[in-house]
Protein backbone atom coordinates (compact mmCIF):
# COMPACT_ATOMS: atom_id res chain seq x y z
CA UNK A 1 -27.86 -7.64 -2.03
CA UNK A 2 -30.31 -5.87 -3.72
CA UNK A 3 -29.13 -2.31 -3.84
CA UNK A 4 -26.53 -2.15 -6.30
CA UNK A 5 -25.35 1.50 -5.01
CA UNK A 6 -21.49 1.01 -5.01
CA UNK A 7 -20.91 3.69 -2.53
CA UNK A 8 -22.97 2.18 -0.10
CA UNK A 9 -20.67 1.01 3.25
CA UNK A 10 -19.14 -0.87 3.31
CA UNK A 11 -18.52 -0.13 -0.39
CA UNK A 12 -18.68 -2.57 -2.87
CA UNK A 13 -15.82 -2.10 -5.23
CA UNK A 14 -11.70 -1.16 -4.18
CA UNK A 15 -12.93 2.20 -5.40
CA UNK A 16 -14.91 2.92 -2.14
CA UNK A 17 -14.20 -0.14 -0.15
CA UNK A 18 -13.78 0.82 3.89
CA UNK A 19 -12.83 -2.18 5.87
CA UNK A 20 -9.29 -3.87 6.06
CA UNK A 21 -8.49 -6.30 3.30
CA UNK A 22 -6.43 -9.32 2.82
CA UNK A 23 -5.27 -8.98 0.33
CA UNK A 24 -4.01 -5.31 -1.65
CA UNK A 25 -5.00 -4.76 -4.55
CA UNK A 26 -2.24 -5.92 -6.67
CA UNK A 27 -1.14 -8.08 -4.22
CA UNK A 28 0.87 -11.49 -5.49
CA UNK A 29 3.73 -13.54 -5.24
CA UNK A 30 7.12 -12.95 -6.36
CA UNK A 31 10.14 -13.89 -5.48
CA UNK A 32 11.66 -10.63 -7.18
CA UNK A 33 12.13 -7.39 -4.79
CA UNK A 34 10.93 -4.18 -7.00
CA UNK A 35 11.85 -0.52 -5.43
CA UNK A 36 10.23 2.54 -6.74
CA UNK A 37 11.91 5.83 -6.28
CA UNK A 38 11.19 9.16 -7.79
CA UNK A 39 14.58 9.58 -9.90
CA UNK A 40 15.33 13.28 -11.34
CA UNK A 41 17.93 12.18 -13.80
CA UNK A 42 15.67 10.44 -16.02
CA UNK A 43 14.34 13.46 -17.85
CA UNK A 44 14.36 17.31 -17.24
CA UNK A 45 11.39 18.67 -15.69
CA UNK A 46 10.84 15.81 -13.92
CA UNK A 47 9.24 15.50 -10.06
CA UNK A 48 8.35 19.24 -9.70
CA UNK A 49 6.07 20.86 -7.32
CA UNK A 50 2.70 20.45 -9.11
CA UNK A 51 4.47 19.67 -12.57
CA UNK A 52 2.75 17.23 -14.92
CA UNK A 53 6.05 15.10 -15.84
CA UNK A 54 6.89 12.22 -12.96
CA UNK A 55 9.58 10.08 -13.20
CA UNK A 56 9.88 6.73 -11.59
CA UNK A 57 13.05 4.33 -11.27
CA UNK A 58 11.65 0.70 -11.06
CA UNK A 59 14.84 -1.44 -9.95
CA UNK A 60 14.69 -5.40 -9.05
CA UNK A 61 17.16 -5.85 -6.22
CA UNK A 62 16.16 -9.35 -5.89
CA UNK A 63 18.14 -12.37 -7.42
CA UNK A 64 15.63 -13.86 -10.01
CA UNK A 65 13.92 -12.17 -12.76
CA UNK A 66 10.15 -11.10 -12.13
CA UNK A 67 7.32 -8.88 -13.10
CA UNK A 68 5.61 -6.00 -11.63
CA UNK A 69 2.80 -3.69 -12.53
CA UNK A 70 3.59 -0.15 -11.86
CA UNK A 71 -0.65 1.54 -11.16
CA UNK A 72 -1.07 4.81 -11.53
CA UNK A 73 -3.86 6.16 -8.70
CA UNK A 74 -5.78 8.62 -8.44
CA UNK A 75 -7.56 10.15 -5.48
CA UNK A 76 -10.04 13.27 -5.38
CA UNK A 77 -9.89 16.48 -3.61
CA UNK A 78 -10.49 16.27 -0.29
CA UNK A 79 -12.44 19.78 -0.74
CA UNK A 80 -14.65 18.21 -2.99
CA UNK A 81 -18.49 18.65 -1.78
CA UNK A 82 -20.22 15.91 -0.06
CA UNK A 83 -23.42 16.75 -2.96
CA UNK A 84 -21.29 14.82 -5.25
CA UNK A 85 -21.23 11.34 -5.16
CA UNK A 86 -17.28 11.48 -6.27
CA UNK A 87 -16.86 12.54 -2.90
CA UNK A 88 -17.05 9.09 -1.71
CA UNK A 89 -14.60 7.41 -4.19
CA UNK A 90 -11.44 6.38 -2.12
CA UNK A 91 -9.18 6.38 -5.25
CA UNK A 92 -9.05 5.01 -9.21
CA UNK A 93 -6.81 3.94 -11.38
CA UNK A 94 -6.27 5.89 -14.61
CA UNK A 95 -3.10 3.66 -15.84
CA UNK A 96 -1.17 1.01 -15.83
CA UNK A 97 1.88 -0.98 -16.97
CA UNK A 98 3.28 -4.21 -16.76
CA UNK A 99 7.12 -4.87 -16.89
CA UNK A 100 9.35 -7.72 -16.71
CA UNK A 101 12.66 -7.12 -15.03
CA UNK A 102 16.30 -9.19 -14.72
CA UNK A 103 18.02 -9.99 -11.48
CA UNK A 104 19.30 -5.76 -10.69
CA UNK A 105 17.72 -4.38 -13.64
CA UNK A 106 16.07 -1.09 -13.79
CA UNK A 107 12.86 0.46 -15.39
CA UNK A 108 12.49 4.03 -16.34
CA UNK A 109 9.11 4.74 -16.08
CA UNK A 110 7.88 8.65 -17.27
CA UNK A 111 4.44 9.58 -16.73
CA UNK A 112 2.53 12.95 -17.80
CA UNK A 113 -0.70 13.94 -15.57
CA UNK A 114 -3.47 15.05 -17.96
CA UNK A 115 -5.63 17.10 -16.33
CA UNK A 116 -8.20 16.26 -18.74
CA UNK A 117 -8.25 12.26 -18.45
CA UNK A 118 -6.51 11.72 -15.36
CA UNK A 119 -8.48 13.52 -12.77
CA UNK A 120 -12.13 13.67 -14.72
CA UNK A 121 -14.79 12.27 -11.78
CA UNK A 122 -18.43 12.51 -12.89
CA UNK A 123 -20.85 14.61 -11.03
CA UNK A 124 -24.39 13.43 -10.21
CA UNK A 125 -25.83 13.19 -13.25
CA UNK A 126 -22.70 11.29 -14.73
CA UNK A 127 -21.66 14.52 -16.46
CA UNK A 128 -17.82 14.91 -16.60
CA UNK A 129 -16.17 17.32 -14.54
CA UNK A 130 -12.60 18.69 -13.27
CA UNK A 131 -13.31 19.80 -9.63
CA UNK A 132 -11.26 22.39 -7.91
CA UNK A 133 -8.89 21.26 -5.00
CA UNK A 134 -5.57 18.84 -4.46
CA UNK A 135 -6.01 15.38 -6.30
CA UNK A 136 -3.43 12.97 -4.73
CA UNK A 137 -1.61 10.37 -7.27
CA UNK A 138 -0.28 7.85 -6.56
CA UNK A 139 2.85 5.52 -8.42
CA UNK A 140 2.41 2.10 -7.04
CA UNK A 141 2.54 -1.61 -7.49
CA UNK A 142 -0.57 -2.10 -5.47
CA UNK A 143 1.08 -3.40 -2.39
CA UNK A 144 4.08 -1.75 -0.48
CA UNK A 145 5.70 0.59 -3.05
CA UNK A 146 4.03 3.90 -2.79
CA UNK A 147 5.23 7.41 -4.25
CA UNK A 148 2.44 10.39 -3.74
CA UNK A 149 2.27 13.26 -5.13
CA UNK A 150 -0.12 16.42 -4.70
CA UNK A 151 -1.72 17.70 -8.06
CA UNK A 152 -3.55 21.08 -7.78
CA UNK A 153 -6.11 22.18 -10.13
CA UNK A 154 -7.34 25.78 -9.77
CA UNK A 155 -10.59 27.70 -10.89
CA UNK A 156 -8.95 28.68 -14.30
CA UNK A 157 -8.00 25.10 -15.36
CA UNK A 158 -11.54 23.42 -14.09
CA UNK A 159 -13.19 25.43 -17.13
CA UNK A 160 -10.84 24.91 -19.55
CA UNK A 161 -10.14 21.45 -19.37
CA UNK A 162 -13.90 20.01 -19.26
CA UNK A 163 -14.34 22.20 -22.42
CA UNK A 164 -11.44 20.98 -24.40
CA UNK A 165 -12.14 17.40 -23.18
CA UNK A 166 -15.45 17.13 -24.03
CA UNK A 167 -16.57 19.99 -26.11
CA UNK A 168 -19.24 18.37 -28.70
């Protein structure tokens, strides 16, 4: 266990981790039963193709109260070249929330994608970067509520973004 090189199969953190697990990430007991479902009505702008506003409705159909953590994912572009280490990461997280719902209550839950924070990877020599292509992210609690979306950044952004982010 000498080589520390996280990326190394099997991998050795959930970020690059290839074999089935046991246990999800985020997996636990409850005797709650949270729903996630893209809901429109929450704010304008909301869900669009490529838009940076999402909005999730977080209900508890169950009969007890209980608490859930809503993760916010993040996978890179498929497109992204095999030179770069990043190319290997499976997914991150880039946020997260906890909540405590009632018996058939609801959460509202409004996220905005910044380019800028949530879909930085680090090239080679741990320089930040904004790579080209579709980044998938993902609203989930970690175990059997998923909601993907596609997020595409094109050439104009990638330059842009890295600058304003980390201009010095």
């Amino acid at each position: 266990f000498y080589d520390m090189d996280l990326t190394d199969y099997p991998g050795k953190t959930y970020k690059y981790f290839q074999l089935p697990v046991i246990y999800p990430f985020g997996y636990g007991l409850s005797y709650a039963n949270f729903v996630f479902k893209f809901d429109d009505s929450i704010e304008s702008n909301c869900n669009k193709n490529n838009g940076s506003k999402y909005c999730i409705l977080v209900s508890n159909n169950g009969k007890v109260k209980g608490r859930e953590t809503i993760f916010v994912f993040v996978s890179p572009p498929e497109s992204l070249s095999s030179n770069y280490t990043a190319s290997k990461l499976i997914r991150h997280v880039t946020n997260w929330t906890k909540i405590e719902l009632e018996a058939s209550g609801s959460y509202n839950f409004v996220y905005d994608i910044d380019p800028a924070y949530d879909l930085v990877l680090y090239d080679n020599n741990g320089d930040p970067m904004v790579a080209d292509g579709t980044y998938k992210v993902v609203f989930s609690n970690g175990v059997d509520q998923n909601l993907e979306v596609d997020y595409t950044v094109s050439d104009g952004e990638n330059v842009e973004i890295v600058k304003k982010m980390y201009i010095k």
